[in-house]
Protein backbone atom coordinates (compact mmCIF):
# COMPACT_ATOMS: atom_id res chain seq x y z
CA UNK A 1 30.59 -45.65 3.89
CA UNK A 2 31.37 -43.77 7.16
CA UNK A 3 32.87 -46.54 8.74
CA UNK A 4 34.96 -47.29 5.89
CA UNK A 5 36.44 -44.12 6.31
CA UNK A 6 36.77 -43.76 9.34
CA UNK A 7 38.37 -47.45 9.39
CA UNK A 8 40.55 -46.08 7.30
CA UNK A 9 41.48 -42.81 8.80
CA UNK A 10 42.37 -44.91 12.16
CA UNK A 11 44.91 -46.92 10.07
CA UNK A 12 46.69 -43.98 8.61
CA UNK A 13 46.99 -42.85 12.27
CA UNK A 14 47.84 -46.18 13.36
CA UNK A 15 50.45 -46.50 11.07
CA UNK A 16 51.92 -42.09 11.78
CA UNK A 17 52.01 -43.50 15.68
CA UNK A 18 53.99 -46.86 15.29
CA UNK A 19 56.90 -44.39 12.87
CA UNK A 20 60.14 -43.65 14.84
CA UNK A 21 59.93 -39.67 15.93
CA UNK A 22 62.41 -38.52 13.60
CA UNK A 23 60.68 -39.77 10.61
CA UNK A 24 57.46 -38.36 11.19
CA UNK A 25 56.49 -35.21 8.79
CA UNK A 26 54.54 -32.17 8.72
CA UNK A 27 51.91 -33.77 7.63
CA UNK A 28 51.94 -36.25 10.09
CA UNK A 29 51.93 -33.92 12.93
CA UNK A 30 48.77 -31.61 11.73
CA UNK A 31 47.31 -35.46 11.58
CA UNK A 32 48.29 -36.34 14.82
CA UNK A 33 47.54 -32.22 16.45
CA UNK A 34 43.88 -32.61 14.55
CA UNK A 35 42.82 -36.27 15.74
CA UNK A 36 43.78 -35.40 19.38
CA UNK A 37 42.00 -31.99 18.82
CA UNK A 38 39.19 -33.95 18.23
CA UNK A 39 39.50 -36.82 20.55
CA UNK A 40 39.65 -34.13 23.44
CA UNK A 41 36.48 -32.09 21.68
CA UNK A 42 34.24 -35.66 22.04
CA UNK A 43 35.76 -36.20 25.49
CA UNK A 44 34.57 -33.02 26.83
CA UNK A 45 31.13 -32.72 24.61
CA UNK A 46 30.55 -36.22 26.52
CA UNK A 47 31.32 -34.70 30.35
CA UNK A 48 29.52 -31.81 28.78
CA UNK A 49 26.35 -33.87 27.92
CA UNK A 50 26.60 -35.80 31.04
CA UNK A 51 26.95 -32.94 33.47
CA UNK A 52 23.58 -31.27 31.82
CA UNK A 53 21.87 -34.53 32.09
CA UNK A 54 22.57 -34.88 35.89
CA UNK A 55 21.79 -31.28 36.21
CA UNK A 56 18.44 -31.67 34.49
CA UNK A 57 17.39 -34.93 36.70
CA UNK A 58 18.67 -32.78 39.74
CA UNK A 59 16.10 -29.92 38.72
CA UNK A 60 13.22 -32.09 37.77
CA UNK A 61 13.78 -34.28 40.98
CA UNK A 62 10.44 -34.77 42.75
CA UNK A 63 10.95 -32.96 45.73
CA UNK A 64 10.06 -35.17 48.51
CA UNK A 65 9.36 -33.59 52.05
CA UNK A 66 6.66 -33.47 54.73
């Protein structure tokens, strides 16, 4: 069911992205404003998740010296 809708959801913004600027609507635009929103909230949860994990292998590191 999730991918359904989210199918879905990516052809309604699909379709608000190929309309000529001056016909888009309010509605439209909070569309457009909340799927970036969220696009850039995954992007940085990602760096987010990916800077922890290299700080975590940093810190448990076997320590190798002499």
């Amino acid at each position: 069911m999730e991918e359904k809708i989210e199918t879905k959801i990516n052809a309604i913004i699909e379709c608000i992205i190929n309309k000529p600027t001056k016909t888009i609507t309010a509605d439209d635009y909070m569309i457009l404003s909340a799927e970036l929103k969220d696009i850039r909230f995954r992007k940085s949860q990602s760096e987010n998740t990916e800077r922890m994990a290299q700080l975590m292998a940093s810190v448990l590191a076997p320590v190798s010296g002499g």
